[in-house]
Protein backbone atom coordinates (compact mmCIF):
# COMPACT_ATOMS: atom_id res chain seq x y z
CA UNK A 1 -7.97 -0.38 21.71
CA UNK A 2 -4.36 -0.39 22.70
CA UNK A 3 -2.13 1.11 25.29
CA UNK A 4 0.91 2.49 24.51
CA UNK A 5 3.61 3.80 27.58
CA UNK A 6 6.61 5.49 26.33
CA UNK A 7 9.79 6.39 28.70
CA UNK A 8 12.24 8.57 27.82
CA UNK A 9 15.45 7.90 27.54
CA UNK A 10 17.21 10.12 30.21
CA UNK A 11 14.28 10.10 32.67
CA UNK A 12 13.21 13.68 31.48
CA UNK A 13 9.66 12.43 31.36
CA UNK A 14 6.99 9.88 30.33
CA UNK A 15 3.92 9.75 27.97
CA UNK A 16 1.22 7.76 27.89
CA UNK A 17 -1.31 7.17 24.03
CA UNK A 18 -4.30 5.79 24.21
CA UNK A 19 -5.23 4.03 20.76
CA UNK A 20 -9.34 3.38 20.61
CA UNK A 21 -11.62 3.47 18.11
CA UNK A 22 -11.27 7.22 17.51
CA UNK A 23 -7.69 7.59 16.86
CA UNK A 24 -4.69 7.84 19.40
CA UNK A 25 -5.27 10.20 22.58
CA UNK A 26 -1.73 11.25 23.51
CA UNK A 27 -1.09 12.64 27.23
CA UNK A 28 2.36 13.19 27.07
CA UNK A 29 4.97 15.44 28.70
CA UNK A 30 8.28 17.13 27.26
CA UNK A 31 10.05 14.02 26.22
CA UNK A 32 13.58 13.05 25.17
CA UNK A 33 14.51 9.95 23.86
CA UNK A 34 11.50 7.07 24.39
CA UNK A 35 10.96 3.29 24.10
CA UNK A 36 7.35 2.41 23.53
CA UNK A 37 5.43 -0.67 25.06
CA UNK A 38 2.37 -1.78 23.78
CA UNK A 39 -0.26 -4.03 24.89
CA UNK A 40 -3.31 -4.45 22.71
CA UNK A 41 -6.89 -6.44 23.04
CA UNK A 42 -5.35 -9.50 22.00
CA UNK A 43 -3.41 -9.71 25.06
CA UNK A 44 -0.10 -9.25 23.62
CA UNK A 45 2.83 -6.90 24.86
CA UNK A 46 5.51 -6.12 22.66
CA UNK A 47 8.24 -3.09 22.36
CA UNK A 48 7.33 -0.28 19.92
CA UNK A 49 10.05 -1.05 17.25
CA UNK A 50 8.93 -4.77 16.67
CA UNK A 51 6.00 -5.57 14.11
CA UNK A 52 3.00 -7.47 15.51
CA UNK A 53 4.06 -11.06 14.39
CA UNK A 54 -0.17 -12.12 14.86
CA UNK A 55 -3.21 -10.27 15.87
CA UNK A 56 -6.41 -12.33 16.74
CA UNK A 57 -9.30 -10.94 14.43
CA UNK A 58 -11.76 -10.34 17.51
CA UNK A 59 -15.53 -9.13 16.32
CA UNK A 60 -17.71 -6.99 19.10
CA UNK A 61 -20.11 -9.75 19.84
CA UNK A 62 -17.22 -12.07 21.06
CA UNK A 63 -15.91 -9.02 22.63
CA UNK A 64 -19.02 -8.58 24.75
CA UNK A 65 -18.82 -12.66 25.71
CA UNK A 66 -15.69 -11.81 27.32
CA UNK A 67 -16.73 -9.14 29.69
CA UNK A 68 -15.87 -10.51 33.50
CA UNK A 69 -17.66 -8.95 36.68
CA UNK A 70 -16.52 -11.90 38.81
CA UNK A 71 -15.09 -11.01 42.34
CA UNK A 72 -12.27 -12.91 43.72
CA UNK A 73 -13.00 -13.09 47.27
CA UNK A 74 -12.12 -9.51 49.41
CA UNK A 75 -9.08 -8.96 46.35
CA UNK A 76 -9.84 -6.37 44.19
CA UNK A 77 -10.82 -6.43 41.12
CA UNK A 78 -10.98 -5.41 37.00
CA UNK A 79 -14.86 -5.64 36.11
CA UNK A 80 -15.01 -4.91 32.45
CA UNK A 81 -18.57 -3.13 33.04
CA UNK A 82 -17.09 0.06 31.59
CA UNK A 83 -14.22 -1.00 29.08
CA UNK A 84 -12.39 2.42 28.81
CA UNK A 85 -8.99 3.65 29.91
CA UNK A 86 -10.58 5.61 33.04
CA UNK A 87 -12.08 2.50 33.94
CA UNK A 88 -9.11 0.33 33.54
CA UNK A 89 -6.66 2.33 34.54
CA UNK A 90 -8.02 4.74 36.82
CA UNK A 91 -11.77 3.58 38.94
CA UNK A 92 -12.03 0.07 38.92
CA UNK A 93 -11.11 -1.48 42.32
CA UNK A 94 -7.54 -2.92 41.08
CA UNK A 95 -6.20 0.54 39.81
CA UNK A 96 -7.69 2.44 43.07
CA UNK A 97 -5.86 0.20 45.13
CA UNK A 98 -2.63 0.70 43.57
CA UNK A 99 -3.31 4.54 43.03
CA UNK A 100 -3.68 5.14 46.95
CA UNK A 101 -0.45 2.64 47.12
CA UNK A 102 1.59 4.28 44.70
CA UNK A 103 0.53 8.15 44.35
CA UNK A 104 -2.17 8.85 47.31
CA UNK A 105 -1.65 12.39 46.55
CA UNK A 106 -2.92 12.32 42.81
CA UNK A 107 -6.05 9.87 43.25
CA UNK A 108 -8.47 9.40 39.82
CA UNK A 109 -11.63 10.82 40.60
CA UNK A 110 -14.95 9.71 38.45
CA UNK A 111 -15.38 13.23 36.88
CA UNK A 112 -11.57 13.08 35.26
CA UNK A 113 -10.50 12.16 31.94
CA UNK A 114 -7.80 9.96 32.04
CA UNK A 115 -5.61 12.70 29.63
CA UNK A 116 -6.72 15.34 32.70
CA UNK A 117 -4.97 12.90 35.65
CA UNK A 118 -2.18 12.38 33.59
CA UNK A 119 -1.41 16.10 33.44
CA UNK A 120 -2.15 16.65 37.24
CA UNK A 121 0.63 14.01 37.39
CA UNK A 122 3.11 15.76 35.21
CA UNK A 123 2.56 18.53 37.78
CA UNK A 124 3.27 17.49 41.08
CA UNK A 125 5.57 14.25 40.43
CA UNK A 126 8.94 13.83 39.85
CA UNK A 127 10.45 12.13 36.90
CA UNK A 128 11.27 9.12 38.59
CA UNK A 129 7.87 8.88 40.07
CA UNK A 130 6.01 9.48 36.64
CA UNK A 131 8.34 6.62 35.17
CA UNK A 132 6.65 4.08 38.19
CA UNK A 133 3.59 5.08 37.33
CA UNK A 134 3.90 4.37 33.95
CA UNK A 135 4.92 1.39 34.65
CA UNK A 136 1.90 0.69 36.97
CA UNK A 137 -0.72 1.62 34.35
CA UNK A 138 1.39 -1.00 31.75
CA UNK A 139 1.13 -3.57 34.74
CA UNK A 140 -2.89 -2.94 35.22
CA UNK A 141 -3.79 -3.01 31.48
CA UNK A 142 -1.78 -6.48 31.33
CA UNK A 143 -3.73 -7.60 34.28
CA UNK A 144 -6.52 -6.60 32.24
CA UNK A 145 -6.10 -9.00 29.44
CA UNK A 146 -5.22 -11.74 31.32
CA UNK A 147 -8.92 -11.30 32.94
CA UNK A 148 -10.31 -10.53 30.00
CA UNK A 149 -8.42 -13.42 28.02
CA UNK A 150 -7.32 -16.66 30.34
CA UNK A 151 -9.98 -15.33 33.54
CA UNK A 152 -6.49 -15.37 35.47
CA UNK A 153 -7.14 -12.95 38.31
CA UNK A 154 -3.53 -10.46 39.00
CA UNK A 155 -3.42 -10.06 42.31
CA UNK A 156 -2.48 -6.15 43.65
CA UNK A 157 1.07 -6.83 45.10
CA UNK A 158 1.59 -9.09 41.56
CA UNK A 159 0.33 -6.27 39.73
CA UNK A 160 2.95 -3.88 41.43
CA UNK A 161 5.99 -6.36 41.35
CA UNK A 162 5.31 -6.78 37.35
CA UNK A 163 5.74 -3.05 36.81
CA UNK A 164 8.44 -2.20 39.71
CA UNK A 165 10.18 -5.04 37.46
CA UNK A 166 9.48 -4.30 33.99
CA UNK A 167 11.05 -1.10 34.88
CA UNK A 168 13.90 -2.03 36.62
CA UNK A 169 14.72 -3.93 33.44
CA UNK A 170 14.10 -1.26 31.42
CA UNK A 171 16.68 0.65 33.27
CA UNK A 172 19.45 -2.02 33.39
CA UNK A 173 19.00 -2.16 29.30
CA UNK A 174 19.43 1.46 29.08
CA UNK A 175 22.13 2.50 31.07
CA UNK A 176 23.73 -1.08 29.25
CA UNK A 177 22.48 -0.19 25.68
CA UNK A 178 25.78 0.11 23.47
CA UNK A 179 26.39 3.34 21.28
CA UNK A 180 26.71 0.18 18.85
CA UNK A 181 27.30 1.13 15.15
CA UNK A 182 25.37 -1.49 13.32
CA UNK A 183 26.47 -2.12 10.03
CA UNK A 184 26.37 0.47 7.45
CA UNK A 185 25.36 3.37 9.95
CA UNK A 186 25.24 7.00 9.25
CA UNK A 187 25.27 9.71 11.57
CA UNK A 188 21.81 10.27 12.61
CA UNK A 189 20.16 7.18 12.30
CA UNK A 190 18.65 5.45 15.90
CA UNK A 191 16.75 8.24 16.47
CA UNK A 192 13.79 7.32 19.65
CA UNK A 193 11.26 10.43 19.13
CA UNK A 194 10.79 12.27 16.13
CA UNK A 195 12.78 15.52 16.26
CA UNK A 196 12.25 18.34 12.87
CA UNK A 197 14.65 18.24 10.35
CA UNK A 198 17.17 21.51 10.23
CA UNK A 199 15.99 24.79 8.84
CA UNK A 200 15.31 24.73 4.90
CA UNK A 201 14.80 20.93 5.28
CA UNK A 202 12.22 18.34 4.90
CA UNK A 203 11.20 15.46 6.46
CA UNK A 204 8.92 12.32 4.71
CA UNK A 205 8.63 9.35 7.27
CA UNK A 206 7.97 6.19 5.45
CA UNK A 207 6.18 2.91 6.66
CA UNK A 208 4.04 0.45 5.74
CA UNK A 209 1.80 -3.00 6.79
CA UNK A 210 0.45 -5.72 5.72
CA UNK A 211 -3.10 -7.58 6.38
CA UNK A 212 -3.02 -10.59 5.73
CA UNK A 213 -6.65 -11.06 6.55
CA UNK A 214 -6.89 -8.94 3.70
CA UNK A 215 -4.02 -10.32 1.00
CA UNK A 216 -2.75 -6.86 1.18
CA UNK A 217 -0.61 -4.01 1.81
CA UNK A 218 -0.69 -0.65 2.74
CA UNK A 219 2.09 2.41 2.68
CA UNK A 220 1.88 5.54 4.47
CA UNK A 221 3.96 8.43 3.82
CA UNK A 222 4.07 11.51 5.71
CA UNK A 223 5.90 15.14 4.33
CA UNK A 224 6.65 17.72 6.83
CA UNK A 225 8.44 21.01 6.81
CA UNK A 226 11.49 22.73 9.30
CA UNK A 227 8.49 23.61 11.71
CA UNK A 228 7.28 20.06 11.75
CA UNK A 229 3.81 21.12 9.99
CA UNK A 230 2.25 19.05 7.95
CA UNK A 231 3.26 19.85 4.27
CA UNK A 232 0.82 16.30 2.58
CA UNK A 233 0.56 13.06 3.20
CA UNK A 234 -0.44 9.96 1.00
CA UNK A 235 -1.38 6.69 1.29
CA UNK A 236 -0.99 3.58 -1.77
CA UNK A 237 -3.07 0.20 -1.01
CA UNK A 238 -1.85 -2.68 -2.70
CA UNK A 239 -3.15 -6.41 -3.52
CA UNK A 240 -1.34 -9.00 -3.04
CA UNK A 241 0.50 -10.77 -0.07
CA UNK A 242 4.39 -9.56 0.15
CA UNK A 243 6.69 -9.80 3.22
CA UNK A 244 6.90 -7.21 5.63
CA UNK A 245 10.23 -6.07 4.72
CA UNK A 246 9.32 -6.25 1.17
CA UNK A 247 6.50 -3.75 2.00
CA UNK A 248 8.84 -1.52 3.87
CA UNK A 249 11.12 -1.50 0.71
CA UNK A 250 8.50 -0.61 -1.21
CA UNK A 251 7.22 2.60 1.20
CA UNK A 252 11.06 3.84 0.64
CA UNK A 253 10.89 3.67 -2.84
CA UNK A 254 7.31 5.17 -2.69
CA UNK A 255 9.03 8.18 -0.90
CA UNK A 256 12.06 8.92 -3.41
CA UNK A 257 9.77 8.43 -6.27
CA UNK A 258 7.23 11.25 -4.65
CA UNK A 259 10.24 13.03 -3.96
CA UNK A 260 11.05 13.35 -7.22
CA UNK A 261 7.45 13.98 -8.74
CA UNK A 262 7.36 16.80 -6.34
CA UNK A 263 10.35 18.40 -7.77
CA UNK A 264 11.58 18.52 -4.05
CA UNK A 265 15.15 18.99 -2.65
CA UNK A 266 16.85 19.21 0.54
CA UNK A 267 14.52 15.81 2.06
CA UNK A 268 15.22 13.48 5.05
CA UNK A 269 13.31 10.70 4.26
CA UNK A 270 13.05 8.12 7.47
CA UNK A 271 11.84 4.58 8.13
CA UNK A 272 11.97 2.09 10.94
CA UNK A 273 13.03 -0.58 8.75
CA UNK A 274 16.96 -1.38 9.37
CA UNK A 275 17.23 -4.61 6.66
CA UNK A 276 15.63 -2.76 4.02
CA UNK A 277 18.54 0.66 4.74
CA UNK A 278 20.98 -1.79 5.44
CA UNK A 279 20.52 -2.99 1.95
CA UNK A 280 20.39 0.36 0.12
CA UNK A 281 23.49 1.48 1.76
CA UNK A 282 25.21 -1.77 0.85
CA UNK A 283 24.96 -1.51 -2.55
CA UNK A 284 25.38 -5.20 -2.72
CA UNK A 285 23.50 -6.95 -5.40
CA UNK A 286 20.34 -9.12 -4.63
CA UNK A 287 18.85 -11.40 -7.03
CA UNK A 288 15.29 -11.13 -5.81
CA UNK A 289 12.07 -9.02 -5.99
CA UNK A 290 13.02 -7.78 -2.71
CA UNK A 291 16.49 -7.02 -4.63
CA UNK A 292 15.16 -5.15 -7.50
CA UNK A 293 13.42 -2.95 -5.16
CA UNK A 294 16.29 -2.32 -3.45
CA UNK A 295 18.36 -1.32 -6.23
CA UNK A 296 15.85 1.39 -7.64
CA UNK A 297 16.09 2.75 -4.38
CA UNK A 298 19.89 3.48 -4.65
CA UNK A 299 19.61 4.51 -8.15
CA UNK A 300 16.88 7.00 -7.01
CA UNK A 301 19.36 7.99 -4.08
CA UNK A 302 22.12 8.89 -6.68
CA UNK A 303 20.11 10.98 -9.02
CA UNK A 304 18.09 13.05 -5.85
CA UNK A 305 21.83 14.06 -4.40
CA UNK A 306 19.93 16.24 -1.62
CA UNK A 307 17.95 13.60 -0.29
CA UNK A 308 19.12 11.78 2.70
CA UNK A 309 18.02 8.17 4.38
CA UNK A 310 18.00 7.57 7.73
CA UNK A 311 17.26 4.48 10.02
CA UNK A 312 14.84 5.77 12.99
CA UNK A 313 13.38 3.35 15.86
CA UNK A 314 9.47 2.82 15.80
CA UNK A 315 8.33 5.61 18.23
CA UNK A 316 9.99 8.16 15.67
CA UNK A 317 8.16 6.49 13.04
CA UNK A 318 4.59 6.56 14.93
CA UNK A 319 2.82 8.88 12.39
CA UNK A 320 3.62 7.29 9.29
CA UNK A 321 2.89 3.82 10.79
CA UNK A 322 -0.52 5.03 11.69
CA UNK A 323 -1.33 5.97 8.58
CA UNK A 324 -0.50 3.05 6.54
CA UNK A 325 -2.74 0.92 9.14
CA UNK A 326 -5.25 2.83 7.71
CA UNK A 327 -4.35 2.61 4.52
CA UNK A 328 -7.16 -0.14 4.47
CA UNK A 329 -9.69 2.17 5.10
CA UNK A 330 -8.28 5.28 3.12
CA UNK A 331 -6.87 3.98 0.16
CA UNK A 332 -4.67 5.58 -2.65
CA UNK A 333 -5.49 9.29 -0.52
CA UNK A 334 -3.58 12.24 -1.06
CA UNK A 335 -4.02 14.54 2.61
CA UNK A 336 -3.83 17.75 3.76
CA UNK A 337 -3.99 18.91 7.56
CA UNK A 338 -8.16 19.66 7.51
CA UNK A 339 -8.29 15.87 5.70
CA UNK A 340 -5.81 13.69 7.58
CA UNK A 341 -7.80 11.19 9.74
CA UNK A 342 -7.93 12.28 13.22
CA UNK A 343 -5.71 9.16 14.72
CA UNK A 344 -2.95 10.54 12.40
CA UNK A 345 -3.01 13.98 13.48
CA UNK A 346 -3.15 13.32 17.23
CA UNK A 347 0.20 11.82 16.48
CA UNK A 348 1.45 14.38 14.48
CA UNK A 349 0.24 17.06 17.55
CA UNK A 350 2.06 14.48 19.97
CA UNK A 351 5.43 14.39 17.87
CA UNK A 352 5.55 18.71 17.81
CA UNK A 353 5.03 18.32 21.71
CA UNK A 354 8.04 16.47 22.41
């Protein structure tokens, strides 16, 4: 399970995903441009457009060791009786302390879904106050892990600091964040939330990872029309261990060569991968396998003269990235809207919402 807080750009809103075991629950609101922050069961935080650098391979049984019901005194606390996000985040005695804190107006109450509090939220806060909270429900599921994880106890006003923090830095690095032209840039690129491509247009978002529990690699790519509808999507699963931006190469060149089996014209194709666009766009040569990818990408670039590539951060890129996690699991899969596996299409709901 992972939680995933995204904050918009301008303050026009907040979302909040829930990733389980089911696929991604998304309770979001009208959105502009978003950064994402993840923290995950292995107790890691990290922003949305970095890859996850190491993930600890955690079965159930150890996961069920690790449950803590220990009170710390008359402070409250995060029993992990009932691990799920209306537990965590909105009923155990940590969260209802910071709930009648923070937002006594908009308390969780046992018979609520966490998606049905967040929309009660959306109703009667503010931007800025939706933004806190956000930030409060980042600070309690990182108080979480470090129970859950080191059996370090967050106390409530620590709890609070972390988030009232976390976002005040989040604000200094946005109203600070350069219109910076990085090199090679094309109008376009940088884009924070995935936004439909113009009218007679397509749109394939490429994007791809690599297990290395597994020796292998997965690619996901993800077509969709003017309307944002699904028009396929595909996944490849290869052996073998390759770098990350290596496999990223390869989920570009995966696109254009679709692109061109398909007969289609007029395509945005998209990935979250800078050094692998940065190196198309150069045309500079590179005397690697890395290179040779590279190059067939520009040579398939030349001959598809309506296709356009674009640089996007990782929270434009969720869908795609979704899918070639699951790659694994759904290997060399050619998908429709009725086939798509329901994590994926939660996303692809979420992204038309925005």
């Amino acid at each position: 399970m992972a939680f995933v807080v995204l904050l918009s750009g301008n303050k026009d809103c907040s979302a909040v995903f829930i990733e389980g075991q089911y696929g991604v629950v998304a309770a979001p609101g009208k959105m502009s441009p978003a950064i994402s922050l993840i923290c995950t069961d292995t107790g890691t935080c990290m922003t949305g457009q970095e890859n996850v650098t190491e993930e600890r391979n955690i079965s159930k049984e150890k996961l069920s060791k690790r449950t803590m019901t220990e009170k710390y005194g008359r402070q409250p606390s995060l029993s992990s009786l009932e691990e799920t996000v209306e537990h965590i985040l909105g009923s155990c005695d940590l969260a209802v302390q910071c709930w009648q804190q923070i937002i006594p107006q908009v308390l969780f109450s046992g018979n609520m879904s966490f998606y049905q509090w967040w929309q009660r939220i959306l109703e009667v806060c503010d931007n800025e106050k939706r933004a806190q909270i956000a930030a409060v429900c980042w600070s309690l599921w990182k108080a979480r892990n470090e129970l859950t994880w080191n059996k370090n106890f967050t106390r409530l006003n620590v709890v609070i600091a972390q988030a009232k923090q976390f976002l005040l830095q989040w604000s200094i690095a946005q109203k600070s964040k350069p219109q910076s032209h990085f090199p090679y840039y094309v109008e376009g690129d940088g884009q924070e939330v995935w936004v439909a491509p113009q009218i007679e247009y397509m749109k394939i978002s490429a994007d791809a990872a690599v297990f290395n529990e597994y020796n292998s690699t997965g690619l996901g790519l993800i077509a969709r029309d003017d309307n944002g509808e699904l028009i396929q999507a595909r996944t490849q699963y290869k052996a073998g261990m390759i770098s990350s931006t290596m496999a990223e190469a390869l989920a570009i060149k995966e696109a254009l060569s679709w692109i061109k089996a398909m007969g289609w014209s007029k395509v945005l194709v998209e990935s979250d991968c800078l050094i692998a666009i940065q190196a198309i766009r150069s045309k500079a040569p590179l005397f690697s396998p890395f290179g040779q990818v590279i190059q067939d990408c520009g040579k398939m670039l030349e001959d598809l003269n309506t296709v356009s590539l674009f640089f996007v951060k990782r929270s434009a890129n969720m869908a795609a990235h979704e899918l070639a996690r699951l790659s694994y699991f759904f290997p060399d899969r050619v998908f429709d809207w009725i086939s798509i596996p329901i994590g994926v299409k939660n996303v692809l709901r979420s992204d038309l919402s925005i």
